[in-house]
N, C-alpha and C. Protein backbone atom coordinates (compact mmCIF):
# COMPACT_ATOMS: atom_id res chain seq x y z
N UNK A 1 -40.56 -37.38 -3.58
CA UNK A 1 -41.36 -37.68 -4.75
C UNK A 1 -41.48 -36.43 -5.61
N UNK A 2 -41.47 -36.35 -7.08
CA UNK A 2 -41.83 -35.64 -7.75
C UNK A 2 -42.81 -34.99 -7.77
N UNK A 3 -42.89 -33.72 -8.27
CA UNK A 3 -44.12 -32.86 -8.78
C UNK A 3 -44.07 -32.96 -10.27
N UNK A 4 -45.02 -33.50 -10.96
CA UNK A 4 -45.23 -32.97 -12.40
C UNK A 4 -46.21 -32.06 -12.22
N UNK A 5 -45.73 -31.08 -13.49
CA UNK A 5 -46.99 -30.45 -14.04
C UNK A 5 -46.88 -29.86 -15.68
N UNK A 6 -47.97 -30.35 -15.92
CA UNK A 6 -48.21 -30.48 -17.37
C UNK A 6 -48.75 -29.16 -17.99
N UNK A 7 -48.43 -28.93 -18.68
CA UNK A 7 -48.12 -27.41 -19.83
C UNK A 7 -48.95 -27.35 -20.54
N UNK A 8 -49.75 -27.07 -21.09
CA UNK A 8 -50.14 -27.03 -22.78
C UNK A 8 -49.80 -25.46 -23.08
N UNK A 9 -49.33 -25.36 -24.64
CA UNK A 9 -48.45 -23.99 -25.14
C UNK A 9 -49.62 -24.22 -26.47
N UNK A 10 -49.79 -22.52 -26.94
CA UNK A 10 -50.42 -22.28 -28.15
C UNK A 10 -49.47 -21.34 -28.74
N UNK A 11 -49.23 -21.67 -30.21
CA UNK A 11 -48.85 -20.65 -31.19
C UNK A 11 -49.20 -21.13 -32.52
N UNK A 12 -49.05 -19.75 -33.09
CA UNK A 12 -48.98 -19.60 -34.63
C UNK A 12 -47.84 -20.35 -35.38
N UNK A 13 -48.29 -21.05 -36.75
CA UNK A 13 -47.06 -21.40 -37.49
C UNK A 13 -47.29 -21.24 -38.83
N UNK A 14 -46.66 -20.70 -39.95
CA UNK A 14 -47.01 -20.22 -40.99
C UNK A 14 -47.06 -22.01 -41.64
N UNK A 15 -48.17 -22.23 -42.90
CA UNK A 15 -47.80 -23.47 -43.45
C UNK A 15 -46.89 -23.73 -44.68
N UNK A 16 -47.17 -24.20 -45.84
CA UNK A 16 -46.90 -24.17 -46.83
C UNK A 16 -47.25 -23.59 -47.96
N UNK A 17 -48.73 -23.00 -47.56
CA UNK A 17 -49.41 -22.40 -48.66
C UNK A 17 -49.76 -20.85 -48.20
N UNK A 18 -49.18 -20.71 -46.91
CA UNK A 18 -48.46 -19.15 -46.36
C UNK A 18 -49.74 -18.68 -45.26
N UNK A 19 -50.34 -19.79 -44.63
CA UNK A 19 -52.11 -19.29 -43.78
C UNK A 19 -51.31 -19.58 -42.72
N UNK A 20 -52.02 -19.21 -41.42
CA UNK A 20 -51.62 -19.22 -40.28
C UNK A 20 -52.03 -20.68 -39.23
N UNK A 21 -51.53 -21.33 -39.41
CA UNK A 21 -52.08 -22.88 -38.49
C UNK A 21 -51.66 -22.64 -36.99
N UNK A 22 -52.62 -23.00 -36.01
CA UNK A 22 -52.41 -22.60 -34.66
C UNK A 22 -52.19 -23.86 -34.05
N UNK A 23 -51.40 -24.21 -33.36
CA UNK A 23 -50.50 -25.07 -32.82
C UNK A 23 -50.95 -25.49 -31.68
N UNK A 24 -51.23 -26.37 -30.99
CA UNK A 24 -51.35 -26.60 -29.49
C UNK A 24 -50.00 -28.38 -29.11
N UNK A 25 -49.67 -27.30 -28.21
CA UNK A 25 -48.62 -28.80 -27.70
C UNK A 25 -48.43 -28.86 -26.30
N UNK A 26 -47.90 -30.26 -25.21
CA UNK A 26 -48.05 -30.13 -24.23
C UNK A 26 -46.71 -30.75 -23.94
N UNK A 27 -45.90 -30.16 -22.48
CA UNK A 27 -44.91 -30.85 -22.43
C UNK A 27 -45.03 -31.00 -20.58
N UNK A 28 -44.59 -32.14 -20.16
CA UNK A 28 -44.34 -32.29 -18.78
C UNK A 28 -42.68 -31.91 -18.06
N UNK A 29 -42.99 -31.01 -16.60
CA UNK A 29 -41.81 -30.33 -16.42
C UNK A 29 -41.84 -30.61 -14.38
N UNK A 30 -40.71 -31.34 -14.07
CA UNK A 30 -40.94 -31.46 -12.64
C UNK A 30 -40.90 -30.05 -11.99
N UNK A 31 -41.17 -29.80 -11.31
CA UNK A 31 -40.89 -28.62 -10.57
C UNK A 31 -41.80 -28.49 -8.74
N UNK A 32 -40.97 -27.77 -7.76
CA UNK A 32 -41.70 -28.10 -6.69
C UNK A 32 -42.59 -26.75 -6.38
N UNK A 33 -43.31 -25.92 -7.47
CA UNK A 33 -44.48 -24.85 -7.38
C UNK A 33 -44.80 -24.65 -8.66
N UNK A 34 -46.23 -23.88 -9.13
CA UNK A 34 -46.64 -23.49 -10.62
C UNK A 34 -45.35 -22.42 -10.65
N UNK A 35 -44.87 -21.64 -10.02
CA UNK A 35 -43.80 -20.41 -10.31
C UNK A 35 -42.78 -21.06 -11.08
N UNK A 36 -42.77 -22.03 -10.59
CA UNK A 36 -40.99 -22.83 -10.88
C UNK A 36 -41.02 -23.48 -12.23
N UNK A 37 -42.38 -24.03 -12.24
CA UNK A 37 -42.89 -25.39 -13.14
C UNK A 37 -43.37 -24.04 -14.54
N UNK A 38 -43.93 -22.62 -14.80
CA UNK A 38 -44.11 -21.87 -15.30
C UNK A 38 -42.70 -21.48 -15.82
N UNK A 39 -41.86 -21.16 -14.85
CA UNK A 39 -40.68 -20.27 -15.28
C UNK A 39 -39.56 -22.07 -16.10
N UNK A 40 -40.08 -22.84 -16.10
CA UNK A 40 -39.03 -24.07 -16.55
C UNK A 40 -39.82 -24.38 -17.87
N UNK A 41 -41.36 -23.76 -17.98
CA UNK A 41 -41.72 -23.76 -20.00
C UNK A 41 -41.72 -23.01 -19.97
N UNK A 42 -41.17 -21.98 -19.77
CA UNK A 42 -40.32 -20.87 -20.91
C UNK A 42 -39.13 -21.18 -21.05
N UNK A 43 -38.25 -21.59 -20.00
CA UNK A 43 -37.17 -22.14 -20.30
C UNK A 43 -37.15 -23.04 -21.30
N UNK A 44 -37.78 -24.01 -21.57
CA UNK A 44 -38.10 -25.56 -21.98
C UNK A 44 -38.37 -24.58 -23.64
N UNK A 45 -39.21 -24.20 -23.48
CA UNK A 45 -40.11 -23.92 -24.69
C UNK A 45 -39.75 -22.34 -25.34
N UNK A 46 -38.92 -21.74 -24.91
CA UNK A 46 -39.02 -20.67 -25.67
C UNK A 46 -37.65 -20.36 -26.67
N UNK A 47 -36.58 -21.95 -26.16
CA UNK A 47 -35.98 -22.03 -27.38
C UNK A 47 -35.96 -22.48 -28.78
N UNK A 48 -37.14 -23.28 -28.80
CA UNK A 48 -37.37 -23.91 -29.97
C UNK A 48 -38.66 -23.09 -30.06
N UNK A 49 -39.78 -22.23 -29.72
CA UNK A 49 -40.97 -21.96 -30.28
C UNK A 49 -41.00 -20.45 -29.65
N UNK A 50 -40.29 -19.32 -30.76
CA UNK A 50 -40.26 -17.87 -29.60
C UNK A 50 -41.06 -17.10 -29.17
N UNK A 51 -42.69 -17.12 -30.22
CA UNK A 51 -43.75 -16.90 -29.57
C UNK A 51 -44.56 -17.51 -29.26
N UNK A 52 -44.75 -17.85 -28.13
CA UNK A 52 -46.33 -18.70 -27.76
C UNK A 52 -46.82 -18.32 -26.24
N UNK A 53 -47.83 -19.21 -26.11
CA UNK A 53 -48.93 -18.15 -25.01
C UNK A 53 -49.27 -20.02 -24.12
N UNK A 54 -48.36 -19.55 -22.90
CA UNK A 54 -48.80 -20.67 -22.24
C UNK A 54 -50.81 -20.71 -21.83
N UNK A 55 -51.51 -21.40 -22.27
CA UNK A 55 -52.60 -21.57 -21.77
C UNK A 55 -53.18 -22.28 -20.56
N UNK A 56 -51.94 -23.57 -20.28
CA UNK A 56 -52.74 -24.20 -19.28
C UNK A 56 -51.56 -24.60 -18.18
N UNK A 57 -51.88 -24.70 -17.10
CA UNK A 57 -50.56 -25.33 -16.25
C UNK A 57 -51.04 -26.23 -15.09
N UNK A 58 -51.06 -27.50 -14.90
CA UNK A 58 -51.90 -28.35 -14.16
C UNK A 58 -51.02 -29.21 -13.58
N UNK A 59 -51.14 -29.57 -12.10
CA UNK A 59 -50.29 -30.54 -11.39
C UNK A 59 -51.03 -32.01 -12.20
N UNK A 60 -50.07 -32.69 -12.12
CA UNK A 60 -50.24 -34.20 -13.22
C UNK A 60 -49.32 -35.26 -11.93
N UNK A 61 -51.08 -35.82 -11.46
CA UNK A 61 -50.36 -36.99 -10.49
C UNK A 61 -49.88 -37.98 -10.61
N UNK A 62 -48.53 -38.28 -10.83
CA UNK A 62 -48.03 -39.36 -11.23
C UNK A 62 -47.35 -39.96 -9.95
N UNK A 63 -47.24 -41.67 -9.97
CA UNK A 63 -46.45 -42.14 -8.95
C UNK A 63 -45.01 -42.02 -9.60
N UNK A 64 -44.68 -42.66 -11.07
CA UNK A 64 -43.56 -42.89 -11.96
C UNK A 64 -43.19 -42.77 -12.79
N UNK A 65 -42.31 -41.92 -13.58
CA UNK A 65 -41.79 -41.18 -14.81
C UNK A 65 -40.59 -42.46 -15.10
N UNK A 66 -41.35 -43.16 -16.55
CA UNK A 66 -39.68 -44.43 -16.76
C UNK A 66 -39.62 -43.70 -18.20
N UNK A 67 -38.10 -43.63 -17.87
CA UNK A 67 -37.55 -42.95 -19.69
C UNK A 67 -37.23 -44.35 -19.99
N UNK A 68 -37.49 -44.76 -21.20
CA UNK A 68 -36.62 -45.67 -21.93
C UNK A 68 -35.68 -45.44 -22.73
N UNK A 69 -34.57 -45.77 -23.01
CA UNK A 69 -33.54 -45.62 -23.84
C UNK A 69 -33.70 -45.94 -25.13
N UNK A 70 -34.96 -46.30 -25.40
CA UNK A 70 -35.23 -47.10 -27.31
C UNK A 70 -35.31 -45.70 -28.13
N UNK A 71 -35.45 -44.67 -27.61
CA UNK A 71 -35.54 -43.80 -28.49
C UNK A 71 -36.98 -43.00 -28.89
N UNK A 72 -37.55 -43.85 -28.26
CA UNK A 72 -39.40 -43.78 -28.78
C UNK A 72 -39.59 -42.31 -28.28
N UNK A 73 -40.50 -41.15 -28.99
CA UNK A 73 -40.65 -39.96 -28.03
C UNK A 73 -42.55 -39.99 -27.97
N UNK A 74 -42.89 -41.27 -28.11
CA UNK A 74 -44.32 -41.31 -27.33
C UNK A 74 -44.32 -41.67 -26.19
N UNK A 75 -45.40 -40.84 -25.44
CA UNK A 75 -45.68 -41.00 -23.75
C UNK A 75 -46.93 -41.52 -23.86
N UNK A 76 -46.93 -42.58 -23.13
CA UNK A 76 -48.16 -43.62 -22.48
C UNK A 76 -48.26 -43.11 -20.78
N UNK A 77 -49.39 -43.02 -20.84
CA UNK A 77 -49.76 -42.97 -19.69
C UNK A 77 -50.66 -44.31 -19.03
N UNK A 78 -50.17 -45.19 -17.63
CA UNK A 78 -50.33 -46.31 -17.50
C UNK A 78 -51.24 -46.12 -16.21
N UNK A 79 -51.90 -47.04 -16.20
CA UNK A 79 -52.91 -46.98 -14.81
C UNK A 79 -52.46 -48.80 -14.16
N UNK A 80 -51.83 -48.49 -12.89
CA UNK A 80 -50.95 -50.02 -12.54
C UNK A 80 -51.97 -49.96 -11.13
N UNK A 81 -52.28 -50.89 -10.89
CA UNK A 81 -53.28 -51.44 -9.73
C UNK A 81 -52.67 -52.35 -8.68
N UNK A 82 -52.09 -51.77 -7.55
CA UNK A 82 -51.32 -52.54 -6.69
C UNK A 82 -52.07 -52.99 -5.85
N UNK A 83 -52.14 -54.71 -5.72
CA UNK A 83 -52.74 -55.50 -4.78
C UNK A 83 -52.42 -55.59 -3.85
N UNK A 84 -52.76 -55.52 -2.30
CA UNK A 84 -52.55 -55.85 -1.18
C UNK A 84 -54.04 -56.07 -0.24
N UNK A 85 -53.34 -57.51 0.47
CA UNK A 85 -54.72 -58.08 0.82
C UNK A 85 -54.31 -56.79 2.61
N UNK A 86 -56.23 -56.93 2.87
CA UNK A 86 -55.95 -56.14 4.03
C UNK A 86 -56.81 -56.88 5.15
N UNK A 87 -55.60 -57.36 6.56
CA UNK A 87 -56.14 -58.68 7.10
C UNK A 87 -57.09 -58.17 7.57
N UNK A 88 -57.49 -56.53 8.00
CA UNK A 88 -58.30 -56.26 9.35
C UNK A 88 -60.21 -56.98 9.10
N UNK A 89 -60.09 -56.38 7.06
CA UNK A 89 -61.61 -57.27 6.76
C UNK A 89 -61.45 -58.04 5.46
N UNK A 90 -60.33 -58.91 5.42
CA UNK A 90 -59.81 -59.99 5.12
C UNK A 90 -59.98 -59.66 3.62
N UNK A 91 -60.03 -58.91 3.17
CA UNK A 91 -60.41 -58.59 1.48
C UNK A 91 -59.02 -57.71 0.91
N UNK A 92 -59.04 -57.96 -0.26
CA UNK A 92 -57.98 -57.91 -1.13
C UNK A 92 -58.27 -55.99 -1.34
N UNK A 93 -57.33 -55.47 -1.80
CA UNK A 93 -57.57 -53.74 -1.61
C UNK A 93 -56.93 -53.51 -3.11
N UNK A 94 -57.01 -52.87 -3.64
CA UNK A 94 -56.47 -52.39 -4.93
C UNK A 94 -56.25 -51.03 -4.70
N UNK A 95 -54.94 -50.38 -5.16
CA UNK A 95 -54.55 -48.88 -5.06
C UNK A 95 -54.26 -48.61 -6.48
N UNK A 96 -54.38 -47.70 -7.11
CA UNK A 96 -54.34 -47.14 -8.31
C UNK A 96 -53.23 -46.29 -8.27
N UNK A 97 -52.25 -46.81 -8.92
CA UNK A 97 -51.01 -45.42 -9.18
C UNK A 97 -51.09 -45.23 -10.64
N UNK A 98 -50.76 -43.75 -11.37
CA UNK A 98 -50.79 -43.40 -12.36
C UNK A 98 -49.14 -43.39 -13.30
N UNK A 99 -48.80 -44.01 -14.24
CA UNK A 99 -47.51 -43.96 -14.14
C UNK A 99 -47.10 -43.44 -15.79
N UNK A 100 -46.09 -42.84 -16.19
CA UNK A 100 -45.68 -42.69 -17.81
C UNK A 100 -44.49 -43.12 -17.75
N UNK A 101 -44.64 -43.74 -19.52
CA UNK A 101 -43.60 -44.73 -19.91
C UNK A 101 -43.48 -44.14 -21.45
N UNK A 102 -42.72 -43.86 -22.27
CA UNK A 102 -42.16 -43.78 -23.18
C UNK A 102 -42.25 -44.95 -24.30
N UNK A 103 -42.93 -44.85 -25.19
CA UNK A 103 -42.59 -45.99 -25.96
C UNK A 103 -43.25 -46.35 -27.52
N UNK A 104 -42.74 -46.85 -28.57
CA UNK A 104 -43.67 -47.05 -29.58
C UNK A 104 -44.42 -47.16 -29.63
N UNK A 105 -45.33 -48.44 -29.20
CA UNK A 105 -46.64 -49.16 -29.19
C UNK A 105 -47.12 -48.82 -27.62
N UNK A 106 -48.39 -49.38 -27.81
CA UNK A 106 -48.75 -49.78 -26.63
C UNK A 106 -48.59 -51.07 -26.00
N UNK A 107 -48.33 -51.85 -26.33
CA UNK A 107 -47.43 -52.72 -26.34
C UNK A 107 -46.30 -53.22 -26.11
N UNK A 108 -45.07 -52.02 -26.44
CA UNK A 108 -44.06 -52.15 -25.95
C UNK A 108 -44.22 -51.16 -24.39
N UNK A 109 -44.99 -50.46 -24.60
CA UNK A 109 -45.46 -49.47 -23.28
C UNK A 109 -45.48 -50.91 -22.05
N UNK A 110 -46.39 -51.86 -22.19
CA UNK A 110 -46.55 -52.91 -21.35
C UNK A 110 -45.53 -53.54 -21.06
N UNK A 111 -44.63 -54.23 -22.30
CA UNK A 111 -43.60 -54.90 -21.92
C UNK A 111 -42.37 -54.41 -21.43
N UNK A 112 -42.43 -53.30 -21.67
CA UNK A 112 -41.44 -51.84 -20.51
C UNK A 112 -41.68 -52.37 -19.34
N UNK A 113 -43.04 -51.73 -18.97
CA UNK A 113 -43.61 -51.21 -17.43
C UNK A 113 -43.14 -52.61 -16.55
N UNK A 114 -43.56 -53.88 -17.12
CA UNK A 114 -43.01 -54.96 -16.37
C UNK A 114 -42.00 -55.27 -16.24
N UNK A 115 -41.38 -55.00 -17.31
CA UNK A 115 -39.62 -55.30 -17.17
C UNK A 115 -39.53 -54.50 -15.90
N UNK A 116 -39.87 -53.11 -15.90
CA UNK A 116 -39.26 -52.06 -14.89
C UNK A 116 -40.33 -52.47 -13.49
N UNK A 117 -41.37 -52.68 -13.40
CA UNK A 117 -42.02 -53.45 -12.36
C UNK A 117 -41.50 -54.66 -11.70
N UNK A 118 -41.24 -55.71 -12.09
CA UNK A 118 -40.86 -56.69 -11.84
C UNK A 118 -42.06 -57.92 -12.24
N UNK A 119 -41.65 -58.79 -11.87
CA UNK A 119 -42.73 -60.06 -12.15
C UNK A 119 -43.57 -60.37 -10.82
N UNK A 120 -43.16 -59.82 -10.16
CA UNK A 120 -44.20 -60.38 -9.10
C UNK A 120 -46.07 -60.15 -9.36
N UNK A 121 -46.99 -60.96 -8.71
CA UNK A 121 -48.15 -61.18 -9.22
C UNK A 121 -48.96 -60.01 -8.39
N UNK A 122 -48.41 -58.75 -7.36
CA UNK A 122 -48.76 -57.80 -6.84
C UNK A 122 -49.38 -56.65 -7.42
N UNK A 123 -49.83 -56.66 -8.53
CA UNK A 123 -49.70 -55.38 -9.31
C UNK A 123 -51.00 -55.80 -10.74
N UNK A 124 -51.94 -54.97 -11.30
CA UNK A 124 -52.31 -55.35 -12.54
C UNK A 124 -52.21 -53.94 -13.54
N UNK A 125 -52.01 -54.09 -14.42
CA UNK A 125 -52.25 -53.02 -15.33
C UNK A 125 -53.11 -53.05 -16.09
N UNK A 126 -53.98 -51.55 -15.55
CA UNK A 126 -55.51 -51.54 -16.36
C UNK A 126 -55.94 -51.23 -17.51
N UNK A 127 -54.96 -49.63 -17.80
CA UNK A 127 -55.06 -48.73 -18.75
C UNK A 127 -53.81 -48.40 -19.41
N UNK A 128 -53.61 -48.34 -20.94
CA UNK A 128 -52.32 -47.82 -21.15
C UNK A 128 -52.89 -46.88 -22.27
N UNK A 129 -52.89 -45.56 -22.22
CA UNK A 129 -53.37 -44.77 -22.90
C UNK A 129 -52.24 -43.68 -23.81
N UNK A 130 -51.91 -43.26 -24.77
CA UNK A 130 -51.22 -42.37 -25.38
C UNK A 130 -51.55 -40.85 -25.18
N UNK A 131 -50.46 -40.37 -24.83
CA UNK A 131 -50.93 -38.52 -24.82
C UNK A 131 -50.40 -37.93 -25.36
N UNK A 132 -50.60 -36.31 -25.51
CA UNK A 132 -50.04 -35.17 -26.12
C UNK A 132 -49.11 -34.94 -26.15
N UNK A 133 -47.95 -35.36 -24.68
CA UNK A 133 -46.88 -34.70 -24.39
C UNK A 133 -45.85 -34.78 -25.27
N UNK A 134 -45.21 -33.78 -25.81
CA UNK A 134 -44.00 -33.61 -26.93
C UNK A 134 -42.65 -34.17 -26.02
N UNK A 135 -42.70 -33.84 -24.67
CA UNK A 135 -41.47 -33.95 -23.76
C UNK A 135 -41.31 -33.54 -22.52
N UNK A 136 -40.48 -34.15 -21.69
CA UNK A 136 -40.67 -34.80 -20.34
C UNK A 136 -39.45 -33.82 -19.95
N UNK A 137 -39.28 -33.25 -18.84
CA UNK A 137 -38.26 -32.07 -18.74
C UNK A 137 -38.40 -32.47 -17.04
N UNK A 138 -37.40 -33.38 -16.36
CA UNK A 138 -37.25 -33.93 -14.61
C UNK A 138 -35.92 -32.99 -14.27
N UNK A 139 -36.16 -32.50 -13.35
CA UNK A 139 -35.71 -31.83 -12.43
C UNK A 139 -34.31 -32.18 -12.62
N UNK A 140 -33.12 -31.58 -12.83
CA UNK A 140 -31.81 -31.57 -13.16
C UNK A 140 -30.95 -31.02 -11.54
N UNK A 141 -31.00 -32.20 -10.38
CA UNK A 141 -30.10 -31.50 -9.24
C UNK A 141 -28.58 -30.43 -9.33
N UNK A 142 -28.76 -30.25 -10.46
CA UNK A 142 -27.38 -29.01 -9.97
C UNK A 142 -28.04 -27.83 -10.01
N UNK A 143 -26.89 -26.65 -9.62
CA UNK A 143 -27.25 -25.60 -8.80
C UNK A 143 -27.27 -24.64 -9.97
N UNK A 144 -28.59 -23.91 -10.45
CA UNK A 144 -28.71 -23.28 -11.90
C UNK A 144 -28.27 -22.01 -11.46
N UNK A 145 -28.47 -21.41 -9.95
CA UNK A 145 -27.93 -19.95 -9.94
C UNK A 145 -26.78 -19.69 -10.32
N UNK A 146 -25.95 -20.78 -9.17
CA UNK A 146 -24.43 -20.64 -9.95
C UNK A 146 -23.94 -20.08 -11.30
N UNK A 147 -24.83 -21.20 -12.32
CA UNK A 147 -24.53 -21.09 -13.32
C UNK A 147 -24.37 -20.37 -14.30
N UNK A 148 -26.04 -19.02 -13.44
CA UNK A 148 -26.20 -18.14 -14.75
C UNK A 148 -25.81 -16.72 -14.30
N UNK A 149 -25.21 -16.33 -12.95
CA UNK A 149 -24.50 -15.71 -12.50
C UNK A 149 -23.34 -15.77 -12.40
N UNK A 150 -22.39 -14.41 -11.90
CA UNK A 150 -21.14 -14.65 -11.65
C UNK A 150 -21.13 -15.07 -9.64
N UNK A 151 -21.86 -15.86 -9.26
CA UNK A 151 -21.90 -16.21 -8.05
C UNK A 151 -20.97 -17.28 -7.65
N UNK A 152 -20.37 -17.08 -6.67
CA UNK A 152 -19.45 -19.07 -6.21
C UNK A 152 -20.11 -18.86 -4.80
N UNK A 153 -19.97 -20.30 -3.88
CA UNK A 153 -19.98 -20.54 -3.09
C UNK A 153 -19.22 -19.49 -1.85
N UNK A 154 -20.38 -19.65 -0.64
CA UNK A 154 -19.83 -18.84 0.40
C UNK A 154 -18.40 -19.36 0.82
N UNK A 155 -18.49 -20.88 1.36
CA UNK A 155 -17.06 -20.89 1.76
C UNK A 155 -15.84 -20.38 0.77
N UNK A 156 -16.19 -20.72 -0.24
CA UNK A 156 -15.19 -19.84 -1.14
C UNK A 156 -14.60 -18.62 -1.21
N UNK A 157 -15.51 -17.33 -0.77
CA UNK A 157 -15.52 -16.36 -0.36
C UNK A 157 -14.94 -16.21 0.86
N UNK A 158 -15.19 -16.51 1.74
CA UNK A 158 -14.37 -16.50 3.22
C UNK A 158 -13.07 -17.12 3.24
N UNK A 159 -13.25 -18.06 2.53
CA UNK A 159 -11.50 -18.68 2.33
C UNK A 159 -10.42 -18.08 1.41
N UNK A 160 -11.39 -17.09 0.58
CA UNK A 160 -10.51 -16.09 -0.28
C UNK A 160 -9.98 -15.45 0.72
N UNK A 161 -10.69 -14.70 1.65
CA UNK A 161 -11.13 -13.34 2.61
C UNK A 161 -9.49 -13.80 3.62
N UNK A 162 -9.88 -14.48 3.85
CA UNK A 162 -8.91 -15.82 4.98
C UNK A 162 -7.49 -15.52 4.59
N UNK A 163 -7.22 -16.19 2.82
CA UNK A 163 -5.98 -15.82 2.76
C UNK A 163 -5.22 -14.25 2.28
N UNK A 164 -6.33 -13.43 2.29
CA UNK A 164 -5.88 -12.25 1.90
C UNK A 164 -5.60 -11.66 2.84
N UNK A 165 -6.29 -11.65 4.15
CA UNK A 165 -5.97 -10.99 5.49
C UNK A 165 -4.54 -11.62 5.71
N UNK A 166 -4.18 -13.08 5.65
CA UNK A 166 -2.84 -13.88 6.23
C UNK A 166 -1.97 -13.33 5.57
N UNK A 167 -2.20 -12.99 4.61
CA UNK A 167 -0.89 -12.57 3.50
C UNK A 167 -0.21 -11.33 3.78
């Protein structure tokens, strides 16, 4: 399961009439520690905004991150209520998962979440609320050391090693 954790960034931006307007924006970034999830908004954020002053950095419990493909760059944040009856004292149990969905309306936020839920009658949705977040930044599985070093793989190295001794 994912870790989110949610950012908020402050900076300066000159306007139109040349005064200083101070900026606050928030972006969500998976990461599995604040070190990682810190060092991925500066990554995230310090190419498009070169000075700013991270202020806040908070784990954000989510069960489900759904991107939609429509294009929309509003984040809803959904409160989905999963029913399950519980036989031991015969009463119905409700669990609360927190979930974000991408989308124009709130409205289409709903008719997302079910498409991607399914139809079954297990589930209610309580809350669909709009937030701050500018952008959603999930954990990318390839290997970034590689990338930003001149590093390769060990077996690579030994199998160099391998044919240079044979030769």
């Amino acid at each position: 399961m994912a870790t989110w954790y949610l950012g908020k960034i402050r900076f300066q931006r000159e306007d139109e009439a040349g005064s200083l307007k101070t900026i606050n924006e928030a972006y969500l970034v998976d990461a599995v520690s604040y070190t990682e999830a810190e060092a991925r908004m500066f990554e995230v954020v310090a190419s498009n905004t070169p000075d700013f002053q991270l202020i806040n950095l908070a784990k954000m419990k989510l069960s489900e991150v759904f991107f939609e493909e429509n294009g929309s760059e509003t984040w809803f944040k959904v409160k989905v209520m999963y029913i399950s009856f519980d036989e031991k004292t015969a009463k119905e149990k409700k669990t609360p998962h927190m979930m974000l969905i991408n989308a124009d309306t709130p409205k289409d936020a709903f008719e997302a979440l079910t498409k991607n839920l399914g139809n079954l009658n297990d589930y209610q949705i309580t809350d669909i609320n709009i937030t701050t977040i500018l952008e959603v930044c999930p954990y990318v599985p390839e290997n970034e050391l590689l990338k930003k070093g001149n590093f390769r793989p060990v077996a690579e190295v030994l199998a160099e090693q391998e044919a240079v001794t044979e030769a």
